[in-house]
C-alpha atoms as a PDB file:
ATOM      1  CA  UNK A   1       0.000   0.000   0.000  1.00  0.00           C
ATOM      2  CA  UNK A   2       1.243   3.300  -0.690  1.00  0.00           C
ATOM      3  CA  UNK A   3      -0.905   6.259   0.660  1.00  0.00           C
ATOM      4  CA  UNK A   4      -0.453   9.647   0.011  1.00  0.00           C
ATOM      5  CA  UNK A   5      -1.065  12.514   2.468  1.00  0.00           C
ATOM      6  CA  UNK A   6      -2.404  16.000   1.834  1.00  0.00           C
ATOM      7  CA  UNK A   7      -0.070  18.398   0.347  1.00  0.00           C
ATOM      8  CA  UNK A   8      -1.644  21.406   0.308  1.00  0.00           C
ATOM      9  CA  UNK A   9       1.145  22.910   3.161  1.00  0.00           C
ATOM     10  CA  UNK A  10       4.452  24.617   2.535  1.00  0.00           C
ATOM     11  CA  UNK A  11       7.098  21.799   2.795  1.00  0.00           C
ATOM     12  CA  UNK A  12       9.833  22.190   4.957  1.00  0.00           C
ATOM     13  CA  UNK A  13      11.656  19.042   4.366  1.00  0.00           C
ATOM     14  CA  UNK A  14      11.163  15.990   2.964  1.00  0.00           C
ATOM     15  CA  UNK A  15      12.251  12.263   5.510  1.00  0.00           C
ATOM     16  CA  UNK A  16      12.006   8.729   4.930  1.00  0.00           C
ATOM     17  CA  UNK A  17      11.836   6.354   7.940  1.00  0.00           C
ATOM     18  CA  UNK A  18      11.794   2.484   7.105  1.00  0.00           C
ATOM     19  CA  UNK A  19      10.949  -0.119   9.988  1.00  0.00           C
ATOM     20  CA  UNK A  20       8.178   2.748  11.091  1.00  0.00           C
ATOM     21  CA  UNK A  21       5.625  -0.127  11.981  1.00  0.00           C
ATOM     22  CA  UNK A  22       7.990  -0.703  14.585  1.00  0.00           C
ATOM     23  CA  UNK A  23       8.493   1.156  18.455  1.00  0.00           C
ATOM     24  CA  UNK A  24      11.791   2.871  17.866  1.00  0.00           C
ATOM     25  CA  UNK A  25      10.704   3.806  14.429  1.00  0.00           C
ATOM     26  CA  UNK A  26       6.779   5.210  15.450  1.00  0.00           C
ATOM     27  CA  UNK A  27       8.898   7.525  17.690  1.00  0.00           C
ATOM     28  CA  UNK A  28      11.062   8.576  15.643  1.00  0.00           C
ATOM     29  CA  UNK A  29       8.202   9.217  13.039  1.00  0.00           C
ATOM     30  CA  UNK A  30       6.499  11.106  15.959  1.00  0.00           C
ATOM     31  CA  UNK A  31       9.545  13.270  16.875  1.00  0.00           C
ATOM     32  CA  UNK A  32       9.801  14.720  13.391  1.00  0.00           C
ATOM     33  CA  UNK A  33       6.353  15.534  12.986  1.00  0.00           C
ATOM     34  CA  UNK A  34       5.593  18.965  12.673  1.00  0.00           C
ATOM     35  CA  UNK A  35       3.711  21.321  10.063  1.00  0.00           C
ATOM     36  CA  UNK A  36       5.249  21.255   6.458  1.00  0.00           C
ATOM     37  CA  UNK A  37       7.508  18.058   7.392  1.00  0.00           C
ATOM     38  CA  UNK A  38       6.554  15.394   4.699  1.00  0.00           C
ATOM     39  CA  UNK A  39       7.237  11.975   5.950  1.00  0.00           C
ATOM     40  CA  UNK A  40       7.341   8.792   3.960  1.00  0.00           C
ATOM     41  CA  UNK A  41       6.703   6.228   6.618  1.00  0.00           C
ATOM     42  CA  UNK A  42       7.341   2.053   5.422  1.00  0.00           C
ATOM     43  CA  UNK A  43       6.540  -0.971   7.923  1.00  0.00           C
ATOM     44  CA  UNK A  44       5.342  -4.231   7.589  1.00  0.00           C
ATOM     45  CA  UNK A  45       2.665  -4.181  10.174  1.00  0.00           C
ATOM     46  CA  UNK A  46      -0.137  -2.331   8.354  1.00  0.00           C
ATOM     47  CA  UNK A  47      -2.162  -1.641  11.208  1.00  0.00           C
ATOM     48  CA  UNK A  48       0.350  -0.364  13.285  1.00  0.00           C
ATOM     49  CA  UNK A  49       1.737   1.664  10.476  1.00  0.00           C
ATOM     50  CA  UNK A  50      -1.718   3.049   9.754  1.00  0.00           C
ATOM     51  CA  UNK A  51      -2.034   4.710  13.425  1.00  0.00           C
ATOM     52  CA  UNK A  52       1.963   6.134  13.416  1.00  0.00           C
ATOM     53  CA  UNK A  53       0.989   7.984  10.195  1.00  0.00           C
ATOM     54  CA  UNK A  54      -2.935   9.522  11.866  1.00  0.00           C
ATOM     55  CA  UNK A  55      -0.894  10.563  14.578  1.00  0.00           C
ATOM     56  CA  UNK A  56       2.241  11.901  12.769  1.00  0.00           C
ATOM     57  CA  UNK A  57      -0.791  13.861  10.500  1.00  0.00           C
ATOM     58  CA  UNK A  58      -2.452  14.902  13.843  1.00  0.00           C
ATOM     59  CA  UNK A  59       0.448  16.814  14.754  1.00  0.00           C
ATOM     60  CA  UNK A  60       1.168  18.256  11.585  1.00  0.00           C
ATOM     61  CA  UNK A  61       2.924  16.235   9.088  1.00  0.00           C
ATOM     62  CA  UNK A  62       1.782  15.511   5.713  1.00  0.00           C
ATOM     63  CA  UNK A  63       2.022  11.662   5.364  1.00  0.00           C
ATOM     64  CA  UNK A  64       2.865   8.907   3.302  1.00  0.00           C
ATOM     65  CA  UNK A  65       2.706   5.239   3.877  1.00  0.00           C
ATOM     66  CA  UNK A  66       4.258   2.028   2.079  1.00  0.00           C
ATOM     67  CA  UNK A  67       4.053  -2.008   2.697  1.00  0.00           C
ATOM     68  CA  UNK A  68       7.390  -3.523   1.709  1.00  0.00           C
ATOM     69  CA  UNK A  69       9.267  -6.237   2.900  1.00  0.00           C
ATOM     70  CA  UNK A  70      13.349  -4.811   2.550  1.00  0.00           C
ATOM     71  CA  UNK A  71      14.747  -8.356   2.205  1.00  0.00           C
ATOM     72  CA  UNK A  72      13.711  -7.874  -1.680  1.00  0.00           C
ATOM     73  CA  UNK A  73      16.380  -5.568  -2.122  1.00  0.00           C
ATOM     74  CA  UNK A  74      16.452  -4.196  -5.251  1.00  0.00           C
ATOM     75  CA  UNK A  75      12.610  -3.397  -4.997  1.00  0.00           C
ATOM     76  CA  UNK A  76      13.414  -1.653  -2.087  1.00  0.00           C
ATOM     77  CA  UNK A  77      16.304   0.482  -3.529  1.00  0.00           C
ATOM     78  CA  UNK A  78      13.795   1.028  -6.817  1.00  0.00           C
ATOM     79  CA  UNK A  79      11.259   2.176  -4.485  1.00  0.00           C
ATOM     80  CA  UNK A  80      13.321   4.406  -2.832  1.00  0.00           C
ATOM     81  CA  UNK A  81      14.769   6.171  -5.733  1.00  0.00           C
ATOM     82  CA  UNK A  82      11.354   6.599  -6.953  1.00  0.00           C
ATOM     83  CA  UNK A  83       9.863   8.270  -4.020  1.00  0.00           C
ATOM     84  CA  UNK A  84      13.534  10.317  -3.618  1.00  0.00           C
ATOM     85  CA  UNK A  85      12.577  11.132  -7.525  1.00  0.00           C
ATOM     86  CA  UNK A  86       9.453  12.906  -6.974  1.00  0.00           C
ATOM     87  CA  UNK A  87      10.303  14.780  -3.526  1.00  0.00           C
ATOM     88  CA  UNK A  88      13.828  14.602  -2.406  1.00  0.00           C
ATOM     89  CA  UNK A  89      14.695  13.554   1.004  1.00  0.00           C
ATOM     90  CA  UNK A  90      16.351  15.676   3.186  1.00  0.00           C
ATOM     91  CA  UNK A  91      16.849  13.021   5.721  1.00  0.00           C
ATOM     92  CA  UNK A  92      16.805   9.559   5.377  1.00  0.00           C
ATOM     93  CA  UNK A  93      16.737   6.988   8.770  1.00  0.00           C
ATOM     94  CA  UNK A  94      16.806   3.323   8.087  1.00  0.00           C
ATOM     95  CA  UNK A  95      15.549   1.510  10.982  1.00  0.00           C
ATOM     96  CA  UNK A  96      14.213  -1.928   9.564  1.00  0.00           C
ATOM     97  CA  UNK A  97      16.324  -4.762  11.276  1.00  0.00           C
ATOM     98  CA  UNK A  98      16.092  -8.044  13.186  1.00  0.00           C
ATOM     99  CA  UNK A  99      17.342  -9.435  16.081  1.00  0.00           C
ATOM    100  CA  UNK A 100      17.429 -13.190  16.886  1.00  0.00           C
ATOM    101  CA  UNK A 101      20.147 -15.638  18.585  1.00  0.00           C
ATOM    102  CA  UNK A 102      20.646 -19.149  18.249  1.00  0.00           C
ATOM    103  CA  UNK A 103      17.517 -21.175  18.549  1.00  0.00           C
ATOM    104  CA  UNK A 104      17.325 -23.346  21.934  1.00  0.00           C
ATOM    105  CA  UNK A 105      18.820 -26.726  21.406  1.00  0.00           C
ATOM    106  CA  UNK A 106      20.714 -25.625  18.484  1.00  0.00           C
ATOM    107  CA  UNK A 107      24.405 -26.035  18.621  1.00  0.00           C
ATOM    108  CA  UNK A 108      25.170 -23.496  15.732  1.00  0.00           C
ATOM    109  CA  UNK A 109      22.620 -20.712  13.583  1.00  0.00           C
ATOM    110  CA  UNK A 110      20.793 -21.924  11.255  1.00  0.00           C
ATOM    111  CA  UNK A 111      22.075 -20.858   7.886  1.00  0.00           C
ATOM    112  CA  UNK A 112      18.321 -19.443   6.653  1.00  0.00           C
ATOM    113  CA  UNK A 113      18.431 -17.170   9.613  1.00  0.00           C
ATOM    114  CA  UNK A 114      22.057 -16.067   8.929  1.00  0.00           C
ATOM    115  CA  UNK A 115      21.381 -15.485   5.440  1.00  0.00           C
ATOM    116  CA  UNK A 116      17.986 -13.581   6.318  1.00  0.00           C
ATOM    117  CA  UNK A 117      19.523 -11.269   9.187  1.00  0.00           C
ATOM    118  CA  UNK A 118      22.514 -11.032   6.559  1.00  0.00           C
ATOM    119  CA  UNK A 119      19.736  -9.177   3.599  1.00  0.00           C
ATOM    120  CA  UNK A 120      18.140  -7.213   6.484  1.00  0.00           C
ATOM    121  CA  UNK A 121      20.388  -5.811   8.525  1.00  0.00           C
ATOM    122  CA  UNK A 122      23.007  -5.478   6.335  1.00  0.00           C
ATOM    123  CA  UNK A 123      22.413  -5.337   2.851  1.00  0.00           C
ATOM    124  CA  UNK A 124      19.121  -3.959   2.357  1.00  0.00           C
ATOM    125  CA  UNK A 125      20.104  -0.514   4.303  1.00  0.00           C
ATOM    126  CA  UNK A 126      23.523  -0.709   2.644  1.00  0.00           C
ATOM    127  CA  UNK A 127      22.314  -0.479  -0.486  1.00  0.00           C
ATOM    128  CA  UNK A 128      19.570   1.969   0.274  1.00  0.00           C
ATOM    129  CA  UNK A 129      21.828   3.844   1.840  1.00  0.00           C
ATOM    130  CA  UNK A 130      24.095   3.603  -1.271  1.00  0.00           C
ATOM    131  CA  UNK A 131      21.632   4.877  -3.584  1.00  0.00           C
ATOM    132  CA  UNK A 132      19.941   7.695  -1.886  1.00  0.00           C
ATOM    133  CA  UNK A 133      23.995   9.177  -0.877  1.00  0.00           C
ATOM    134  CA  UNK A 134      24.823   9.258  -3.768  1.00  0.00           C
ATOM    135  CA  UNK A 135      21.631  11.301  -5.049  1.00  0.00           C
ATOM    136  CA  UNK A 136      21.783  13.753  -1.910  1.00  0.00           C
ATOM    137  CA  UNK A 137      25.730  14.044  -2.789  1.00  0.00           C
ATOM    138  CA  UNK A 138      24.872  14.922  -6.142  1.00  0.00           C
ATOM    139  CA  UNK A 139      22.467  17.702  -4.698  1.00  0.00           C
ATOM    140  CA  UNK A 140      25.070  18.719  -2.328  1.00  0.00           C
ATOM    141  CA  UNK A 141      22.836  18.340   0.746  1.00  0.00           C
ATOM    142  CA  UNK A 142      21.070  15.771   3.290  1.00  0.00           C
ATOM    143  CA  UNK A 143      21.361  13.030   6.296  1.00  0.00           C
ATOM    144  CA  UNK A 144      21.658   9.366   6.321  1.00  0.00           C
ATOM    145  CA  UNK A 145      20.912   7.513   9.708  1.00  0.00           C
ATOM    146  CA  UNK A 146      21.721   4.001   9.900  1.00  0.00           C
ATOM    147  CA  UNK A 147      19.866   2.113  13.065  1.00  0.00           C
ATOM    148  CA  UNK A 148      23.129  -0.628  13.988  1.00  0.00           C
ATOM    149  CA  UNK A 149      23.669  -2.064  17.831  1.00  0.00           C
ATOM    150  CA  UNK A 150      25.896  -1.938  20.736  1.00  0.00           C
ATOM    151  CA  UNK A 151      26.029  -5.585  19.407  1.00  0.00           C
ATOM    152  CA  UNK A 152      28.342  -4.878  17.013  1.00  0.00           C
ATOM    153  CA  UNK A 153      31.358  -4.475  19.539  1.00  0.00           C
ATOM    154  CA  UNK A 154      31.149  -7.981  21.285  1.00  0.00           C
ATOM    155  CA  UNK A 155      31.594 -11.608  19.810  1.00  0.00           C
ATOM    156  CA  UNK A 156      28.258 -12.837  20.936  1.00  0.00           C
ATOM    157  CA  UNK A 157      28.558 -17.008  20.443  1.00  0.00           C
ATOM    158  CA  UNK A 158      24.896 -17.157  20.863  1.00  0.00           C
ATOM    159  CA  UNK A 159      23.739 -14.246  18.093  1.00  0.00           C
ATOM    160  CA  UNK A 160      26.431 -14.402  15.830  1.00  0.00           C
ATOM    161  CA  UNK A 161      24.148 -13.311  13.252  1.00  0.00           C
ATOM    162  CA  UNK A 162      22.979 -10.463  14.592  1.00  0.00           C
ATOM    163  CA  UNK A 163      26.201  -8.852  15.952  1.00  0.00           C
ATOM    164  CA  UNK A 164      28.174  -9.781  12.884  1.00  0.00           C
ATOM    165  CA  UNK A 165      25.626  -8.058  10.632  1.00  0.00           C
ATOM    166  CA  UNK A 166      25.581  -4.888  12.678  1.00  0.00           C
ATOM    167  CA  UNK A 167      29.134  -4.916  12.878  1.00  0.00           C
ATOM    168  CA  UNK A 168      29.407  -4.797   9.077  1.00  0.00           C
ATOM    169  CA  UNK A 169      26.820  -2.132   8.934  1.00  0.00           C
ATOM    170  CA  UNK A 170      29.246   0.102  11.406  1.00  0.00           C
ATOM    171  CA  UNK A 171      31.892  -0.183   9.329  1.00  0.00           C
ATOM    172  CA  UNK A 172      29.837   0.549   5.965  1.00  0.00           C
ATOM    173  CA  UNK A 173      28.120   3.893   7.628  1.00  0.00           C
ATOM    174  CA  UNK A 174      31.738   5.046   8.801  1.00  0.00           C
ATOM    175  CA  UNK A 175      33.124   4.431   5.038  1.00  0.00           C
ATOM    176  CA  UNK A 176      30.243   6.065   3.185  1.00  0.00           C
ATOM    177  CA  UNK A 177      30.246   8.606   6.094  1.00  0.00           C
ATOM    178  CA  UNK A 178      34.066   9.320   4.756  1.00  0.00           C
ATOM    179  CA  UNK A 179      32.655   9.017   1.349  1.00  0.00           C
ATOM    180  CA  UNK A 180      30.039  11.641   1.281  1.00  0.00           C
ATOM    181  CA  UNK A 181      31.632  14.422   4.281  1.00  0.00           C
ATOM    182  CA  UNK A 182      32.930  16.423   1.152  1.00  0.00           C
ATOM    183  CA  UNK A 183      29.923  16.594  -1.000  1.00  0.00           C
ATOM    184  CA  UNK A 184      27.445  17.726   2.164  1.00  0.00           C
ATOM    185  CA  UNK A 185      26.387  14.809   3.453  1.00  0.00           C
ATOM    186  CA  UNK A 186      26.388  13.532   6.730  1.00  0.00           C
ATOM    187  CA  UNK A 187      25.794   9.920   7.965  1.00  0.00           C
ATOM    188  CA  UNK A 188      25.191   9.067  11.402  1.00  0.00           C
ATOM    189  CA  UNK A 189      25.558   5.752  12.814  1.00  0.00           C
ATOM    190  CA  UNK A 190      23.288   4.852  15.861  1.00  0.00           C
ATOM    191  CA  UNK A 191      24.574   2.316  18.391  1.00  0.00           C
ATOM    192  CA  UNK A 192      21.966   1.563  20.530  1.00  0.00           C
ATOM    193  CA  UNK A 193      21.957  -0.878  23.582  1.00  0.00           C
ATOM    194  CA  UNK A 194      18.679  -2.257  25.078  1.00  0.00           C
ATOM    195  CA  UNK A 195      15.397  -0.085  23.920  1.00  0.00           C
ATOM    196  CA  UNK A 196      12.435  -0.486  26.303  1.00  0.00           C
ATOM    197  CA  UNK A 197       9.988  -2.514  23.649  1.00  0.00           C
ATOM    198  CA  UNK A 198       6.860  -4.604  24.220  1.00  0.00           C
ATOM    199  CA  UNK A 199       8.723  -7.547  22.723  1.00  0.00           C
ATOM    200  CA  UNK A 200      12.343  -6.862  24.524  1.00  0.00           C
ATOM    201  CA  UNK A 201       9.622  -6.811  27.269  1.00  0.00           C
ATOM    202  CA  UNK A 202       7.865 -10.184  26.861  1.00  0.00           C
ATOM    203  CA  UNK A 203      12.020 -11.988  26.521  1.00  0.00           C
ATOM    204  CA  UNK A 204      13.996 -10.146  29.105  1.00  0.00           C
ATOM    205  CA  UNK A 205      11.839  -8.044  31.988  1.00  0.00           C
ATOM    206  CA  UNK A 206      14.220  -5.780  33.749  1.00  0.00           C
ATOM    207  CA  UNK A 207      16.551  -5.364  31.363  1.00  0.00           C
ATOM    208  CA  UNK A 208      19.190  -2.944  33.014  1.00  0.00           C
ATOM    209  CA  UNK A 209      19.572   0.670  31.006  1.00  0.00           C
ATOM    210  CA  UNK A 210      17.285   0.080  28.733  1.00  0.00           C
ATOM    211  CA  UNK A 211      15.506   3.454  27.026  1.00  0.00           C
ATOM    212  CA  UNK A 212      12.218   4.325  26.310  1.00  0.00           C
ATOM    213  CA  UNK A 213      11.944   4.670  21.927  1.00  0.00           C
ATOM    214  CA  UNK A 214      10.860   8.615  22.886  1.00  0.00           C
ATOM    215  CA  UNK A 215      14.094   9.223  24.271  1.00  0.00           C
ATOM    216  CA  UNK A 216      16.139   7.387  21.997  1.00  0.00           C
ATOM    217  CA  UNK A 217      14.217   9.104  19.096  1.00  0.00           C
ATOM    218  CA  UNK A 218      14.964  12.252  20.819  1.00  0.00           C
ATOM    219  CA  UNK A 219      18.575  11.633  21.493  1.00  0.00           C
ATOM    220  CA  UNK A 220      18.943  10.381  17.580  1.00  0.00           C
ATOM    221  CA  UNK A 221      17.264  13.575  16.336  1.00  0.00           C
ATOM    222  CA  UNK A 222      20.104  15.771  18.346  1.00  0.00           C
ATOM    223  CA  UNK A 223      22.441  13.711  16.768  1.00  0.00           C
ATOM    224  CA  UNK A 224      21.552  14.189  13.298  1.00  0.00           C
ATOM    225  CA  UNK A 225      21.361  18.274  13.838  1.00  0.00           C
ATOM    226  CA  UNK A 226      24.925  18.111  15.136  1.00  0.00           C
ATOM    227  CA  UNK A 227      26.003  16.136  12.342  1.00  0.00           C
ATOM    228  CA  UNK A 228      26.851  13.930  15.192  1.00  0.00           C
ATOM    229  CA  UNK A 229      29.123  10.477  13.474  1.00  0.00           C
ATOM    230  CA  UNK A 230      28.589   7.843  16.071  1.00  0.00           C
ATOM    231  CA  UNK A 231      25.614   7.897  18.829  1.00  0.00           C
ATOM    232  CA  UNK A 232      26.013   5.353  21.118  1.00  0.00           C
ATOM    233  CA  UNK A 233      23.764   4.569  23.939  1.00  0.00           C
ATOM    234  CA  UNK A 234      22.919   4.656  26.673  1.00  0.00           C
ATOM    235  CA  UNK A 235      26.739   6.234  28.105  1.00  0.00           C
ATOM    236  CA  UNK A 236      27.207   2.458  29.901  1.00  0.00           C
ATOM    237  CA  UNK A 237      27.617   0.988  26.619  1.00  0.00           C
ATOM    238  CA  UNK A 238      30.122   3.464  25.526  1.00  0.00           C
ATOM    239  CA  UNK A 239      32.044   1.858  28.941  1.00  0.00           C
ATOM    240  CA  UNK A 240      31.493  -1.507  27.689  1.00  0.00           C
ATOM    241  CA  UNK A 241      33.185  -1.010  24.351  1.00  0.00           C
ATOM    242  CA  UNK A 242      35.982   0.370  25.362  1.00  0.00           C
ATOM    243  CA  UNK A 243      36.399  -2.821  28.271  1.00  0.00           C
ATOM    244  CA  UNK A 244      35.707  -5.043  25.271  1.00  0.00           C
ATOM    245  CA  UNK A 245      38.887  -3.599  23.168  1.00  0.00           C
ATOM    246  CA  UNK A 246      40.872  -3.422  26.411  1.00  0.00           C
ATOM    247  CA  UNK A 247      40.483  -6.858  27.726  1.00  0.00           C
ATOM    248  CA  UNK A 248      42.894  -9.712  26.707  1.00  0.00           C
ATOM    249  CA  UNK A 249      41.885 -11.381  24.130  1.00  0.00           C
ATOM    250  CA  UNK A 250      42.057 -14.941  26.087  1.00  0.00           C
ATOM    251  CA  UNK A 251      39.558 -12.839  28.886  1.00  0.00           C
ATOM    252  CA  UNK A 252      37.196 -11.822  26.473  1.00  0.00           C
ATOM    253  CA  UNK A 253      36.660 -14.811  25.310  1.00  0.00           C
ATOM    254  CA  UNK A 254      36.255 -16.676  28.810  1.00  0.00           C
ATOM    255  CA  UNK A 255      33.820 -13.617  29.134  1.00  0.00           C
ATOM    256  CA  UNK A 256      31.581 -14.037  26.342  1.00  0.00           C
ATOM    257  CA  UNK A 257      31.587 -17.603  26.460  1.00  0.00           C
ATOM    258  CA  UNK A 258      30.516 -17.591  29.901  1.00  0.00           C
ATOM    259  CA  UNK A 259      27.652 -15.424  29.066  1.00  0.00           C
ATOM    260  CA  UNK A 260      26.262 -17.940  26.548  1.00  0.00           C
ATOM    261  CA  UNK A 261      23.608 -20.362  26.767  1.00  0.00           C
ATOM    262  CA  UNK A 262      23.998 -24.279  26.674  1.00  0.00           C
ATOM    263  CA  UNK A 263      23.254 -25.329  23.051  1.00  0.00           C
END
């Protein structure tokens, strides 16, 4: 579905936000809304997608909405360009992503879910990412924000998948980052740590840190006006990175090994 808002208002500047069906990205939809903002919202979750856009409208924005499953990649980059085609984004945050560790009583990932978590945390916003750069470097001007994890510093025998695809997304938002600095463009990579989600919720109650998606939208959106590189949070994690490069490497693997579940 692709719906398209009013657009009778003045507009001010122009975002796309994929993974909006989601908590982190409905706030982060929400935190941008404002009169003469146009925001192209995508999500899976129709429903949910459906009431992030009335309220994003409801406080201002003019609204569009798309279904699209990212893991078919090039029709995500095609869509993208299209939509960049007929109102160029200012701002662009990819969000989409799983997480997932090794199934219970499995000694190793399954490849499927490697290969999946490989398409859409890595290469789907990659190559999004890719495309719309090099468009806003050609127009001298815009934002890229790429949603990775605190993941991505730690080894984690249990999710594998998951940290090793957000650790290959760091690396790819700090090179295009380097790419782009001279034609305008600025990239920010987000590192989060544990968001306070109804599903983090129903696996892990209590986690310790974790942030409410308001205040990580917030904190993301102060980022992006400073041209801000690197966001990691909350400050603990910045702690545990730096422990993670410090400790032996024979200690940090007793570490993380110790912190993983029996196959």
């Amino acid at each position: 579905m692709f719906r398209v808002g009013s657009a009778h208002a003045a507009v001010a500047s122009c975002i796309l936000i994929t993974g909006a069906s989601g908590e982190l990205g409905g706030a982060l939809a929400r935190c941008y809304s404002r009169d003469g903002v146009r925001l192209s919202l995508w999500g899976r979750d129709l429903g949910r997608l459906a009431a992030i856009a009335d309220a994003c409208r409801a406080l201002g924005a003019i609204v569009e909405t798309r279904s699209l499953d990212i893991e078919d990649v090039a029709a995500a980059v095609a869509a993208a360009v299209e939509e960049d085609t007929a109102a160029p984004f200012d701002l662009v945050l990819l969000v989409s992503g799983l997480g997932d560790t090794r199934p219970t009583g499995e000694q190793v990932e399954p490849a499927e879910l490697v290969a999946r978590l490989g398409t859409v945390n890595f290469t789907a916003p990659a190559a999004m990412g890719a495309a719309l750069a090099g468009r806003m470097a050609s127009r001298r001007r815009g934002a890229l924000v790429f949603i990775g994890s605190a993941a991505a510093f730690h080894a984690l025998p249990f999710a594998a998948a998951y940290s090793g695809t957000k650790a290959g997304l760091a690396r790819f938002a700090d090179a295009l980052r380097l790419n782009v600095r001279p034609y305008g463009v600025s990239v920010t990579l987000v590192s989060p740590g544990f968001i306070d989600t109804e599903a983090g919720r129903q696996t892990h109650d209590g986690r310790a840190f974790a942030m409410a998606p308001d205040l990580v939208a917030k904190r993301i959106e102060q980022a992006v006006r400073r041209k801000q590189a690197h966001l990691i949070l909350p400050w603990p994690f910045v702690l545990l990175r730096a422990f993670d490069r410090l400790l032996p490497a024979v200690l940090r693997d007793r570490l993380l090994l110790s912190l993983t579940p029996p196959g």
